[in-house]
PDB file of N, CA and C in Angstrom:
ATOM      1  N   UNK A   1     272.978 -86.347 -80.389  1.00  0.00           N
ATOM      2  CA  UNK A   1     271.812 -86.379 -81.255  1.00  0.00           C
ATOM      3  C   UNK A   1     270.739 -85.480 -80.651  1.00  0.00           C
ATOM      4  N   UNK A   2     270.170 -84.513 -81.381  1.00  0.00           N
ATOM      5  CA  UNK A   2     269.466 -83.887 -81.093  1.00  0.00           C
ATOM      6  C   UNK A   2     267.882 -84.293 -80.480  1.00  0.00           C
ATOM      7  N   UNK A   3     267.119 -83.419 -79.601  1.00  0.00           N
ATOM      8  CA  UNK A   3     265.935 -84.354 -79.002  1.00  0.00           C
ATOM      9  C   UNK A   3     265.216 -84.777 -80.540  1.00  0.00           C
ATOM     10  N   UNK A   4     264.768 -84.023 -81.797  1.00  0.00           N
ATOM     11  CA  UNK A   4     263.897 -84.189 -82.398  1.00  0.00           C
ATOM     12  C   UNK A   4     264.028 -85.458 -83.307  1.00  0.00           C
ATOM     13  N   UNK A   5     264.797 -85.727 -82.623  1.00  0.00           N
ATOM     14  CA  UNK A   5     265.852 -87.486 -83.793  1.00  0.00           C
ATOM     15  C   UNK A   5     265.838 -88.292 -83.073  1.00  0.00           C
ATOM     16  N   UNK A   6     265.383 -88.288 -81.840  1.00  0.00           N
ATOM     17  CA  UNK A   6     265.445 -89.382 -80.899  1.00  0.00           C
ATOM     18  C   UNK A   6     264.126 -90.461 -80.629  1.00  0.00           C
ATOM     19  N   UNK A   7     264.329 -91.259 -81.141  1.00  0.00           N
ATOM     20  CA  UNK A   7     263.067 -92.164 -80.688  1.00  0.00           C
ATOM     21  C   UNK A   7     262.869 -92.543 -78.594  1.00  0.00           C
ATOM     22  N   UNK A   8     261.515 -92.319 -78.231  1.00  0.00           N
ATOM     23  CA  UNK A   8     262.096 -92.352 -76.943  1.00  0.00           C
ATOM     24  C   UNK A   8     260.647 -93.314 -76.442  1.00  0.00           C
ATOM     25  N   UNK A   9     260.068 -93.154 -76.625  1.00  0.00           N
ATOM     26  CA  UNK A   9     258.380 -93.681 -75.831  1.00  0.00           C
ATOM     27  C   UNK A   9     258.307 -95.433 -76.239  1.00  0.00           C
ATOM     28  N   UNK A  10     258.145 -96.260 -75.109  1.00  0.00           N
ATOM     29  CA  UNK A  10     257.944 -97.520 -75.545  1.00  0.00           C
ATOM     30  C   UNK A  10     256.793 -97.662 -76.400  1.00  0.00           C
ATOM     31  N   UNK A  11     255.759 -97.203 -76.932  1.00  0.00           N
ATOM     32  CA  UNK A  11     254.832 -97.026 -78.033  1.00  0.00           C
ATOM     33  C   UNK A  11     255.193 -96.759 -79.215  1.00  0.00           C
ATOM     34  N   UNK A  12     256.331 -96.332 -79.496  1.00  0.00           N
ATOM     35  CA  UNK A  12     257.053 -96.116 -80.869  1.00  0.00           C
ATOM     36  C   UNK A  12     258.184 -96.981 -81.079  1.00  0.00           C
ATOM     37  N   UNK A  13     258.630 -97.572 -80.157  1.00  0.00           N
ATOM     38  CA  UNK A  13     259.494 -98.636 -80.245  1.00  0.00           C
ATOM     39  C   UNK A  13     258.922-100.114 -80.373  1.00  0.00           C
ATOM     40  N   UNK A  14     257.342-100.382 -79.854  1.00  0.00           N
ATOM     41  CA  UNK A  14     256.820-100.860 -80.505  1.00  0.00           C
ATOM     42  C   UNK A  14     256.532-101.347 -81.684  1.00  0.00           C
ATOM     43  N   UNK A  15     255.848-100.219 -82.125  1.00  0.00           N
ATOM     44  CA  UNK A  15     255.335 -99.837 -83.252  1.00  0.00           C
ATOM     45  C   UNK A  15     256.456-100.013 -84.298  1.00  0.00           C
ATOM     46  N   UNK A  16     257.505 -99.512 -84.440  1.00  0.00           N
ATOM     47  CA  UNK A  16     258.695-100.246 -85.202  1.00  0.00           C
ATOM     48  C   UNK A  16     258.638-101.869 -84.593  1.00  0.00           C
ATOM     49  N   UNK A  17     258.942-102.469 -83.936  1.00  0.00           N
ATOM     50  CA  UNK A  17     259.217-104.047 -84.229  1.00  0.00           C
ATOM     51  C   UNK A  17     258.254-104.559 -84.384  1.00  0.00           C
ATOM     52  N   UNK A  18     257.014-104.312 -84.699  1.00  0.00           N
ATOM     53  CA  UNK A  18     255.565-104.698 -85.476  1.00  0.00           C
ATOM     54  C   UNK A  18     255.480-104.666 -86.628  1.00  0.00           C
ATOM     55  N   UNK A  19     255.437-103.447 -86.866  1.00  0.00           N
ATOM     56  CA  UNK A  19     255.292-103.225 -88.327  1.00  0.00           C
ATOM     57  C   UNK A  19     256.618-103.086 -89.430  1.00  0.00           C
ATOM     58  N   UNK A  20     257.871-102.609 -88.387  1.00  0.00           N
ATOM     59  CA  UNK A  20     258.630-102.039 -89.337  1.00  0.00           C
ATOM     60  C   UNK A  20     259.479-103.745 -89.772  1.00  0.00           C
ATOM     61  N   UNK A  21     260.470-103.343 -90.506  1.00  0.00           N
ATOM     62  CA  UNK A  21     261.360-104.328 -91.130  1.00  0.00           C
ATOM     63  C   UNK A  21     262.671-104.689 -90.301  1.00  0.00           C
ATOM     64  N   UNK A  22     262.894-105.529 -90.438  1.00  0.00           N
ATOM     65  CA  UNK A  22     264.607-105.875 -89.629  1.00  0.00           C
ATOM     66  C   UNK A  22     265.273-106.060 -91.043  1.00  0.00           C
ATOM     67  N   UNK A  23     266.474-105.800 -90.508  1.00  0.00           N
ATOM     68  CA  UNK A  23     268.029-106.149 -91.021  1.00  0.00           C
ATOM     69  C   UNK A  23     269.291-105.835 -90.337  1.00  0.00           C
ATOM     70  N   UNK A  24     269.759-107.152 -90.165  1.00  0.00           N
ATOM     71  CA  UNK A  24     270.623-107.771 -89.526  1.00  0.00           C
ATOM     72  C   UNK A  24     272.429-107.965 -90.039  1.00  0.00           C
ATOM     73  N   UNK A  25     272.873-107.713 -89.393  1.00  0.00           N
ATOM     74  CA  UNK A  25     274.555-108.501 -89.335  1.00  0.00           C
ATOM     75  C   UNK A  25     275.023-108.822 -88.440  1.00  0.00           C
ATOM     76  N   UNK A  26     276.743-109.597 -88.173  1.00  0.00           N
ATOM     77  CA  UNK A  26     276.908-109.740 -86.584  1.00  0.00           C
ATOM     78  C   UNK A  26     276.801-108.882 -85.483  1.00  0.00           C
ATOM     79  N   UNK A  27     276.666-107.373 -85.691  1.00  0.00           N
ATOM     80  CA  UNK A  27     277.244-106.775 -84.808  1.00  0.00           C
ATOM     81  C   UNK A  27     275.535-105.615 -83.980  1.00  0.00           C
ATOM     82  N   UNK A  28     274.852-105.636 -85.206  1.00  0.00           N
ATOM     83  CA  UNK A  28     273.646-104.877 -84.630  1.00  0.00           C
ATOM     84  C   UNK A  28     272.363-105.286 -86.004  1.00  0.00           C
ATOM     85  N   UNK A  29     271.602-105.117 -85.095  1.00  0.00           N
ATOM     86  CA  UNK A  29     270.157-105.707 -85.826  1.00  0.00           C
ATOM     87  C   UNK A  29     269.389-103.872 -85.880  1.00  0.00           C
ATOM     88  N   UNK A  30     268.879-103.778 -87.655  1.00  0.00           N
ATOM     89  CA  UNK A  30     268.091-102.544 -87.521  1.00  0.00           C
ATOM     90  C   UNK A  30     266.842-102.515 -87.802  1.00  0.00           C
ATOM     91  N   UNK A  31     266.154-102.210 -87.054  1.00  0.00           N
ATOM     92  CA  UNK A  31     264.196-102.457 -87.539  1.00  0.00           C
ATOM     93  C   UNK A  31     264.308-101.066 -87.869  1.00  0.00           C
ATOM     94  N   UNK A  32     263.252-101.094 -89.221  1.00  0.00           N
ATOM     95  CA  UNK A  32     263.056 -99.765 -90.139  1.00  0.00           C
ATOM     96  C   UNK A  32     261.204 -99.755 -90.481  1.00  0.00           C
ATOM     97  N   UNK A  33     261.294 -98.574 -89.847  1.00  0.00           N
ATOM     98  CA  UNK A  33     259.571 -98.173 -90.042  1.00  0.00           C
ATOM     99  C   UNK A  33     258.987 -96.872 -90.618  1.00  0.00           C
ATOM    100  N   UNK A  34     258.450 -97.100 -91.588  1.00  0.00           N
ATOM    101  CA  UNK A  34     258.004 -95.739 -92.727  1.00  0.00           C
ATOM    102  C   UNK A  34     256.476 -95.767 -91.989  1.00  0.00           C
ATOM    103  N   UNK A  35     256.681 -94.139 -91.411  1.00  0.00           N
ATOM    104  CA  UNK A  35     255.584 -93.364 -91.052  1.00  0.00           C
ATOM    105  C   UNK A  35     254.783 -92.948 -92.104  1.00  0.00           C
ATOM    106  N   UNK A  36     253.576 -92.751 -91.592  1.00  0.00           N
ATOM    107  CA  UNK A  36     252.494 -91.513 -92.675  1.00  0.00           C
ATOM    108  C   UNK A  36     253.060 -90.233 -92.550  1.00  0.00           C
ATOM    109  N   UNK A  37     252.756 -90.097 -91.259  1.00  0.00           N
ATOM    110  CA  UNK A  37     252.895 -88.583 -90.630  1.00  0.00           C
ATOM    111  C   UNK A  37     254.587 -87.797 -90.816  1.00  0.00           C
ATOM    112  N   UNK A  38     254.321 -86.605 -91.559  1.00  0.00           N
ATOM    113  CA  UNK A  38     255.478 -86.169 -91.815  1.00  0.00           C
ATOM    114  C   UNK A  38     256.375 -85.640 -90.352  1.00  0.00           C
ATOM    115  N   UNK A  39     257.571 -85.397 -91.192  1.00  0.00           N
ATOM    116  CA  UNK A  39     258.554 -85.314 -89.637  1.00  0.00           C
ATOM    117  C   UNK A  39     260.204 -85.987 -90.089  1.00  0.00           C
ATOM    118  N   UNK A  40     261.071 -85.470 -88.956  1.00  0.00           N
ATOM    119  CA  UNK A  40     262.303 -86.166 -89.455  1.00  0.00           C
ATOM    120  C   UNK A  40     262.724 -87.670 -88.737  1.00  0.00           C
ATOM    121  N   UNK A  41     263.768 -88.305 -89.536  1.00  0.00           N
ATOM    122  CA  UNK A  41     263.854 -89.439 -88.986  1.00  0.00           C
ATOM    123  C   UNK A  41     264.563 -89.804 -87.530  1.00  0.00           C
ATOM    124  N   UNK A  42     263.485 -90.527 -87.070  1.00  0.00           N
ATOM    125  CA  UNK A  42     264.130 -90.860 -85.607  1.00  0.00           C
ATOM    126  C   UNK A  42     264.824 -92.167 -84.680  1.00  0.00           C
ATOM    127  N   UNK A  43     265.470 -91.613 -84.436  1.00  0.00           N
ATOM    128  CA  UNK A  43     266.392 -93.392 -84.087  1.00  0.00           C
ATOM    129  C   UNK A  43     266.313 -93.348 -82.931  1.00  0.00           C
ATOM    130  N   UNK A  44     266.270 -94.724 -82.337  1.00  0.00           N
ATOM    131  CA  UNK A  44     266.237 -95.178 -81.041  1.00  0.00           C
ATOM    132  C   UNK A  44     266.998 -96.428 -80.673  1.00  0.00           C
ATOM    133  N   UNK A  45     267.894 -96.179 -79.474  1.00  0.00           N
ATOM    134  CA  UNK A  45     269.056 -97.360 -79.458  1.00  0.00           C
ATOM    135  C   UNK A  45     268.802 -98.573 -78.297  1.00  0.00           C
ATOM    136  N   UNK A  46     268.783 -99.635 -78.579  1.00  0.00           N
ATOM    137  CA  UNK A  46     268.692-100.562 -77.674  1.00  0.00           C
ATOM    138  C   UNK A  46     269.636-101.416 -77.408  1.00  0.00           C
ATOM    139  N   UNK A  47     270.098-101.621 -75.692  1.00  0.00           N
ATOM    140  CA  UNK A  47     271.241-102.018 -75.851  1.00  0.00           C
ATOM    141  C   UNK A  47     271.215-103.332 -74.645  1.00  0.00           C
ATOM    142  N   UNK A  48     271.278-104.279 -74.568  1.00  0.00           N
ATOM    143  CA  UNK A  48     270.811-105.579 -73.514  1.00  0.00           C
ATOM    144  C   UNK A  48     271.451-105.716 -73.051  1.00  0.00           C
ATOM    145  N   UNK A  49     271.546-105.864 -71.620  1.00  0.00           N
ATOM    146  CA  UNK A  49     272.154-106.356 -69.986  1.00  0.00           C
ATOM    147  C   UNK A  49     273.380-107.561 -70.463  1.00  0.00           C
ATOM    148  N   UNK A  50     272.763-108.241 -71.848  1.00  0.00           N
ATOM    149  CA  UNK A  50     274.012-109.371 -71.900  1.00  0.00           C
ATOM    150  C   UNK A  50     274.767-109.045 -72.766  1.00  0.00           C
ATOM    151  N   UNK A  51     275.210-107.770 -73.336  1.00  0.00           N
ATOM    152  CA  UNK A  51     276.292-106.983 -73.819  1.00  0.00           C
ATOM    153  C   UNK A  51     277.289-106.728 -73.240  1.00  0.00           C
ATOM    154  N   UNK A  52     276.842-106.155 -71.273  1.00  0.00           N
ATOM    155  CA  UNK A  52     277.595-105.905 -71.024  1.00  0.00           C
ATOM    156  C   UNK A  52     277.152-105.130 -69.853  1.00  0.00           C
ATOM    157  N   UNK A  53     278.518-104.729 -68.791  1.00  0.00           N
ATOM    158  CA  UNK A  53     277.524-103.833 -67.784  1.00  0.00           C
ATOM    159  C   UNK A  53     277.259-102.215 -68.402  1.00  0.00           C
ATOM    160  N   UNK A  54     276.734-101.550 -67.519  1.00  0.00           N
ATOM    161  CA  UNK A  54     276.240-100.589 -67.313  1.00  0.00           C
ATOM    162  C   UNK A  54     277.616 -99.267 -68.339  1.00  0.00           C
ATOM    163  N   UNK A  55     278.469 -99.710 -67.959  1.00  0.00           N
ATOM    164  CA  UNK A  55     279.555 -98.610 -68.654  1.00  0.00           C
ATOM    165  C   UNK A  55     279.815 -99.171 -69.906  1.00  0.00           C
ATOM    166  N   UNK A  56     279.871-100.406 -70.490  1.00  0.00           N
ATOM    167  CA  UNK A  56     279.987-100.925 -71.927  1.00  0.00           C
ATOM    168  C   UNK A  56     278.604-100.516 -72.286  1.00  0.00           C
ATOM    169  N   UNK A  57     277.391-100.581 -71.907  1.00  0.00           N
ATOM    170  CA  UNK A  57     276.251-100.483 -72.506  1.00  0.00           C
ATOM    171  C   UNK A  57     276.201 -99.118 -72.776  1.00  0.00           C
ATOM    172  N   UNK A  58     276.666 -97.986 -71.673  1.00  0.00           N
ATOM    173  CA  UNK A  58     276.395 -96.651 -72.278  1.00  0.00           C
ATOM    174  C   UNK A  58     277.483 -95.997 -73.330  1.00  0.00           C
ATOM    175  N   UNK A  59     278.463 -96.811 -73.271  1.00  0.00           N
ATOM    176  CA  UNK A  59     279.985 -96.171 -74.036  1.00  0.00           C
ATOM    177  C   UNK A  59     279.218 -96.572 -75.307  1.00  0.00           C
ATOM    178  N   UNK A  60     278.490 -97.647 -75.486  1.00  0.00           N
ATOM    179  CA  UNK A  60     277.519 -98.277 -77.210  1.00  0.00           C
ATOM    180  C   UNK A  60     276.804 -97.621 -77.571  1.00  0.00           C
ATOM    181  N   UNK A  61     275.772 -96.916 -76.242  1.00  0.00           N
ATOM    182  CA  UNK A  61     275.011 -95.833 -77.216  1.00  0.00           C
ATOM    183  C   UNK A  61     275.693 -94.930 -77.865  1.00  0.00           C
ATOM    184  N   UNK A  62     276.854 -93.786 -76.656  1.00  0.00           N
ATOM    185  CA  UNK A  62     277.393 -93.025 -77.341  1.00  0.00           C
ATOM    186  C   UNK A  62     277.566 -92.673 -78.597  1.00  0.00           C
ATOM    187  N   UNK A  63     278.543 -94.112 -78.784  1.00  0.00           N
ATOM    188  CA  UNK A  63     279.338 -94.325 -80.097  1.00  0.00           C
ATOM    189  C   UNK A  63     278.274 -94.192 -81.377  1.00  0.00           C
ATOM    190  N   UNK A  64     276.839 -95.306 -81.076  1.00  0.00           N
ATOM    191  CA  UNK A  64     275.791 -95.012 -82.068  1.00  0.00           C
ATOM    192  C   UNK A  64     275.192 -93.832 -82.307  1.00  0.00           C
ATOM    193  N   UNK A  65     274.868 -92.834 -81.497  1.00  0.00           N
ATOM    194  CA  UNK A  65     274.306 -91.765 -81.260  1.00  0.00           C
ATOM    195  C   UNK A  65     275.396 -90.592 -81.991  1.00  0.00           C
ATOM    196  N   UNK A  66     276.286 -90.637 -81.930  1.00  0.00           N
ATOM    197  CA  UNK A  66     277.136 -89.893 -82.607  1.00  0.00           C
ATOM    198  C   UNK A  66     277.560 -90.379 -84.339  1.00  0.00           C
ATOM    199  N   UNK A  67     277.519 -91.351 -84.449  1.00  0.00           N
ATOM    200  CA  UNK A  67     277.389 -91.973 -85.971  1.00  0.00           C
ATOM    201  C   UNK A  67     275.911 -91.452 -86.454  1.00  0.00           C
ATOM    202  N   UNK A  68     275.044 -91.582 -85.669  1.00  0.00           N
ATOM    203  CA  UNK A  68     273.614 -91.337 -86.360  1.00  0.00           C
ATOM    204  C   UNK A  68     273.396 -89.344 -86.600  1.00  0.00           C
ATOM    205  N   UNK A  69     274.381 -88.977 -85.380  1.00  0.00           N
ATOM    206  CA  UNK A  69     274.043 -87.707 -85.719  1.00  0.00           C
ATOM    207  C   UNK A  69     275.206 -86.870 -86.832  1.00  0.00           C
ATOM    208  N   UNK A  70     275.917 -88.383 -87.364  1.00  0.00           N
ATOM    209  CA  UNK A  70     276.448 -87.420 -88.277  1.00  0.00           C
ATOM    210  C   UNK A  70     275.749 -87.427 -89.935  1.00  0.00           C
ATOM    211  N   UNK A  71     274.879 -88.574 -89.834  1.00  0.00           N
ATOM    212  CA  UNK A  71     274.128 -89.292 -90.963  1.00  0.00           C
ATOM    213  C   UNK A  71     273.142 -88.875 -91.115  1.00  0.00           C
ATOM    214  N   UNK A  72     272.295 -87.792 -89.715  1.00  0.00           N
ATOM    215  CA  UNK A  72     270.689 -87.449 -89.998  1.00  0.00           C
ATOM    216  C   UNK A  72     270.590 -86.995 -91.284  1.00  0.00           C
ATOM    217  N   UNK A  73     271.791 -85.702 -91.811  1.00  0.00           N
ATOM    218  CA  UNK A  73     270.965 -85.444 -92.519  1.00  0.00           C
ATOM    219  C   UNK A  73     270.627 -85.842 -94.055  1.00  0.00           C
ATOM    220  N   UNK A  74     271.580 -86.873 -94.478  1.00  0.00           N
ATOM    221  CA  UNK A  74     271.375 -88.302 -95.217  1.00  0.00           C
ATOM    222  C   UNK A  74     270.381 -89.032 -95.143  1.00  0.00           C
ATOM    223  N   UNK A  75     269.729 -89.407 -93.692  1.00  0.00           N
ATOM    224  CA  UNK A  75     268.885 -90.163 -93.757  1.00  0.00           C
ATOM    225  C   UNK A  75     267.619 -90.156 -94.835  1.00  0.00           C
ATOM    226  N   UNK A  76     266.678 -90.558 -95.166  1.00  0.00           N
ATOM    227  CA  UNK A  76     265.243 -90.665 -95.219  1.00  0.00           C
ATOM    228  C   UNK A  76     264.367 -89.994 -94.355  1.00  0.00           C
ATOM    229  N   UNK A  77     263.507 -89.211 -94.638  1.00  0.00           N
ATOM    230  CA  UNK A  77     262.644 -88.383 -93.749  1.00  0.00           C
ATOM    231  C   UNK A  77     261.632 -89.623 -93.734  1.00  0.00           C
ATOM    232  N   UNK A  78     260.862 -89.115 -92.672  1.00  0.00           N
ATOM    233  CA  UNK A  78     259.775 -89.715 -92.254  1.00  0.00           C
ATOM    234  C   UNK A  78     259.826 -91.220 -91.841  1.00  0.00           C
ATOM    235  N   UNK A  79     260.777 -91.556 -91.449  1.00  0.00           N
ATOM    236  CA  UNK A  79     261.705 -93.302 -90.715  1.00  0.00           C
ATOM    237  C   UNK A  79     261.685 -93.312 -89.574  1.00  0.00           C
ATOM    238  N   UNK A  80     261.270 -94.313 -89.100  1.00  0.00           N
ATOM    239  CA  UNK A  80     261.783 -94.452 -87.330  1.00  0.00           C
ATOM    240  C   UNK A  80     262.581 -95.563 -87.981  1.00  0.00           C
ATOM    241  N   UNK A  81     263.658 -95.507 -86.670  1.00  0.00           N
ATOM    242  CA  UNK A  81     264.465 -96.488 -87.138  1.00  0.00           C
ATOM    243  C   UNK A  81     265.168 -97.055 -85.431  1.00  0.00           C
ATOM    244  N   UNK A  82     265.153 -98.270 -85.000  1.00  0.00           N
ATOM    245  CA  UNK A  82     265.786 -98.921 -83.756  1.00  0.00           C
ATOM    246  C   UNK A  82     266.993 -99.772 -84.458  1.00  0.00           C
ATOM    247  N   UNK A  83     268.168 -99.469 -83.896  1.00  0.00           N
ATOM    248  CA  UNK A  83     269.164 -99.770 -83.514  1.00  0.00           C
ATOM    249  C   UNK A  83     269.195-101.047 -82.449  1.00  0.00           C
ATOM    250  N   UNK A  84     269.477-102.163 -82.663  1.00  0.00           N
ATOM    251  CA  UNK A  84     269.748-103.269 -81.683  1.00  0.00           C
ATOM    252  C   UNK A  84     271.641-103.330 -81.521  1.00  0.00           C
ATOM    253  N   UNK A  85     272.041-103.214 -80.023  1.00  0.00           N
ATOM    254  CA  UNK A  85     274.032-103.858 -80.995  1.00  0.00           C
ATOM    255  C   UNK A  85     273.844-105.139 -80.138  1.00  0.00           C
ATOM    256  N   UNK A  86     274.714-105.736 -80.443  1.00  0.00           N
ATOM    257  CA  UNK A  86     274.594-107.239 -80.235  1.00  0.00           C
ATOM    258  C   UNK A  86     275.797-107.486 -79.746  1.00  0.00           C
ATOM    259  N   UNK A  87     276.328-108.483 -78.903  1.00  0.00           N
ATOM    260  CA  UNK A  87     277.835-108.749 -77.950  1.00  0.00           C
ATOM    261  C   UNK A  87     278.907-108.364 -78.535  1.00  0.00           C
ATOM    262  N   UNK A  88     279.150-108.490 -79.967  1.00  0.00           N
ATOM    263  CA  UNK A  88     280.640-108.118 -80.857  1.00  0.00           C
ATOM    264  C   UNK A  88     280.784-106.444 -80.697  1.00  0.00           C
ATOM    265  N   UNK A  89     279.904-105.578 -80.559  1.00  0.00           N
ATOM    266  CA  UNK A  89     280.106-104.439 -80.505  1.00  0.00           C
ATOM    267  C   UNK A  89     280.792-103.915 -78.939  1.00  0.00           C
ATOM    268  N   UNK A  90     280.688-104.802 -78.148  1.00  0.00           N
ATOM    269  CA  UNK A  90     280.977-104.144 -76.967  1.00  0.00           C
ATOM    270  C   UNK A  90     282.869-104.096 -77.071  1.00  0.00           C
ATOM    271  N   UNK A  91     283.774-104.725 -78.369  1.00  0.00           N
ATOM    272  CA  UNK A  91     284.746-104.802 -78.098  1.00  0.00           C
ATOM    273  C   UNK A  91     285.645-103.659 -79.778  1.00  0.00           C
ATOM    274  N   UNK A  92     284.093-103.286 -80.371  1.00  0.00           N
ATOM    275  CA  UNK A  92     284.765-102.050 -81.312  1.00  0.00           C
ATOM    276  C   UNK A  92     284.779-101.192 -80.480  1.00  0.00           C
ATOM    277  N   UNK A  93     286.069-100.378 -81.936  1.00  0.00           N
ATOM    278  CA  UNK A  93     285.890 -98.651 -81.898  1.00  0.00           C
ATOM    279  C   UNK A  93     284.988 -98.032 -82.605  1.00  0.00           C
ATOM    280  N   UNK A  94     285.412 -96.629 -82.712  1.00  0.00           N
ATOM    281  CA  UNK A  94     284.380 -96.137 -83.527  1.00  0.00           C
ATOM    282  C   UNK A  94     284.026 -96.105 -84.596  1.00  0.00           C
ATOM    283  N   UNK A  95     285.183 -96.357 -85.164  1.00  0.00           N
ATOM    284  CA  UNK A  95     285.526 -96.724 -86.675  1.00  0.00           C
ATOM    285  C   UNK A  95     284.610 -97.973 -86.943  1.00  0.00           C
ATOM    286  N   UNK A  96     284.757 -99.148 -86.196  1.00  0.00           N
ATOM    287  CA  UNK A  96     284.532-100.091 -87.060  1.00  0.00           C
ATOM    288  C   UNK A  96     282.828-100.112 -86.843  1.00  0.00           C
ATOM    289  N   UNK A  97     282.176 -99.830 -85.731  1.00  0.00           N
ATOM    290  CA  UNK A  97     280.940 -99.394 -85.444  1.00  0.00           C
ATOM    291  C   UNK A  97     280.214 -99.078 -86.593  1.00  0.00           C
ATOM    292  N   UNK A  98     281.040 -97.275 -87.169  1.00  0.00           N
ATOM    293  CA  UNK A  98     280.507 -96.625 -87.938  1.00  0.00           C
ATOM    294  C   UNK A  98     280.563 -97.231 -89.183  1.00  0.00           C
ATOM    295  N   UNK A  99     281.515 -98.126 -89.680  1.00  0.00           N
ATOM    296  CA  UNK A  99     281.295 -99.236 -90.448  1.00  0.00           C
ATOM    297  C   UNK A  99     280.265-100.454 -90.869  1.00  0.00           C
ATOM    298  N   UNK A 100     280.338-100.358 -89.348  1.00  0.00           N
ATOM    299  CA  UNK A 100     279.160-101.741 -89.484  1.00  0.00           C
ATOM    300  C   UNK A 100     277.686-101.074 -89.738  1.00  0.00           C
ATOM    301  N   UNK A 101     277.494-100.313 -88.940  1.00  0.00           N
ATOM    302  CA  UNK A 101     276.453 -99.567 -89.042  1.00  0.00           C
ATOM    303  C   UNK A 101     275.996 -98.878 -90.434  1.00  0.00           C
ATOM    304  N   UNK A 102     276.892 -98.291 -91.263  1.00  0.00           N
ATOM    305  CA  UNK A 102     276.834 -98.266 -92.792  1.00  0.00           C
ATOM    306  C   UNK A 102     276.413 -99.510 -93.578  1.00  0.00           C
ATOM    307  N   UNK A 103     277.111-100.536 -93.257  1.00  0.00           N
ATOM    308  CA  UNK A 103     276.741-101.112 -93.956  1.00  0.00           C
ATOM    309  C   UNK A 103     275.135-101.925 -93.596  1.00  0.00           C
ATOM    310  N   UNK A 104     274.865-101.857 -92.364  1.00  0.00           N
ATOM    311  CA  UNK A 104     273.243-102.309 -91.735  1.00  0.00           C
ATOM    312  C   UNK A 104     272.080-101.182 -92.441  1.00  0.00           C
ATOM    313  N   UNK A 105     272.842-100.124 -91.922  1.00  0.00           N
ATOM    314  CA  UNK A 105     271.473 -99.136 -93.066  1.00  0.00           C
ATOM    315  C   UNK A 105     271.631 -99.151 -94.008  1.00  0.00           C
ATOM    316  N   UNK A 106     272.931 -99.265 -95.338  1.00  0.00           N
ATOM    317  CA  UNK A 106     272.799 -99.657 -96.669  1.00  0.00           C
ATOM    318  C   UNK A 106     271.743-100.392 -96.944  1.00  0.00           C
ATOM    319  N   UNK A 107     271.905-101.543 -96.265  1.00  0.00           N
ATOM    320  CA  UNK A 107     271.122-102.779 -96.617  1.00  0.00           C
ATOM    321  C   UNK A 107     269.300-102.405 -96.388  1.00  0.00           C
ATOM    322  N   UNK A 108     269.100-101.439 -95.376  1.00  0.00           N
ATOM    323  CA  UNK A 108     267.626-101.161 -94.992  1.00  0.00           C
ATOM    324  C   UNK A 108     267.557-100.542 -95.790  1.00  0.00           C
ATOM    325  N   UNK A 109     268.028 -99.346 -96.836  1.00  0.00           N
ATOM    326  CA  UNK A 109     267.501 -98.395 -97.976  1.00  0.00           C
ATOM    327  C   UNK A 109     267.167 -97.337 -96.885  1.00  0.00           C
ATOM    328  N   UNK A 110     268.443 -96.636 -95.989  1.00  0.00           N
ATOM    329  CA  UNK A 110     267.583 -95.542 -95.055  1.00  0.00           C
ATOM    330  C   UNK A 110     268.535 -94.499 -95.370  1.00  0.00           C
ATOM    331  N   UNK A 111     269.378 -94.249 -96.515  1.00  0.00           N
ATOM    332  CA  UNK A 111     270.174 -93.496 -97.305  1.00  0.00           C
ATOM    333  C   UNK A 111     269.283 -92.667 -98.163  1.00  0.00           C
ATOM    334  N   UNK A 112     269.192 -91.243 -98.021  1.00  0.00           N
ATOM    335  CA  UNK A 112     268.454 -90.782 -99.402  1.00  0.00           C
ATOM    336  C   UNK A 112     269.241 -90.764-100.685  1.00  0.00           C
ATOM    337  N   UNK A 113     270.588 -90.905-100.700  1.00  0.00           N
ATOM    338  CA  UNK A 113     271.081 -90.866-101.407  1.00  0.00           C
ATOM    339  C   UNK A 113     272.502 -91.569-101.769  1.00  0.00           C
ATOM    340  N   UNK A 114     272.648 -93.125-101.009  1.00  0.00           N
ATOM    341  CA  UNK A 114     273.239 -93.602-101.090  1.00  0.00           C
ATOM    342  C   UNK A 114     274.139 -93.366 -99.812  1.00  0.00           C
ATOM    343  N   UNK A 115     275.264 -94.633 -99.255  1.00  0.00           N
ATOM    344  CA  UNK A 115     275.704 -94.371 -97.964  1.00  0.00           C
ATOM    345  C   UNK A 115     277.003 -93.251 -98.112  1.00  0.00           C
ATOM    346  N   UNK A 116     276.753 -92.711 -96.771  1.00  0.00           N
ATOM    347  CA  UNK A 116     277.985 -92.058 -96.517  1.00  0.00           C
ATOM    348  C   UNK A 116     279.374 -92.087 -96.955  1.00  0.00           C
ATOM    349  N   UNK A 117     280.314 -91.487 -97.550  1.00  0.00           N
ATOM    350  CA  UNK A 117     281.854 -91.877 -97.574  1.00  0.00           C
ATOM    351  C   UNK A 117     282.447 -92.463 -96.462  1.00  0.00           C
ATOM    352  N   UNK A 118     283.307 -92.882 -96.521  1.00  0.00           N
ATOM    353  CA  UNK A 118     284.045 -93.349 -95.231  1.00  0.00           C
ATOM    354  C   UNK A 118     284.644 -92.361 -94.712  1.00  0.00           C
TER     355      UNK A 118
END
């Protein structure tokens, strides 16, 4: 994922779980936050110590980070958007990830034009 898509500063990760919206399934929780300020949409992944160690936690971003960078340019402009995965993910592939994850942003409306094909 490119730097300009990346959510990175604890002030904007904030700022999404304040203001923005959650939506949830078993596998990852997504908070969705509509900016003023124009710009493209940026995701930021969070991934907790009780997922897993250090090599399950980074093999999760991967996997998300590469689903998101195949979706940017689908997304909604002007979105921050955080990514939570939750314990069931530490035992997908990529497939079912990119699944679940379709169907978590379906549900947020962060499709400009409806979700991805499979």
């Amino acid at each position: 994922m490119q730097q300009e898509y990346r959510l990175k500063r604890r002030n904007d990760f904030r700022r999404v779980f304040r203001a923005g919206e959650s939506f949830a399934n078993r596998q990852f929780v997504v908070y969705v936050y509509l900016r003023r300020e124009p710009g493209p949409t940026r995701i930021g992944i969070s991934v907790s110590k009780k997922v897993g160690n250090a090599v399950v936690r980074n093999r999760i971003k991967r996997l998300v980070k590469e689903v998101a960078r195949e979706w940017v340019p689908q997304l909604r402009k002007q979105v921050d958007i955080v990514v939570i995965a939750r314990k069931p993910v530490a035992v997908m592939d990529y497939v079912q990830v990119k699944s679940s994850l379709r169907h978590v942003f379906t549900r947020a409306g962060v499709f400009e034009s409806g979700p991805p094909s499979r």
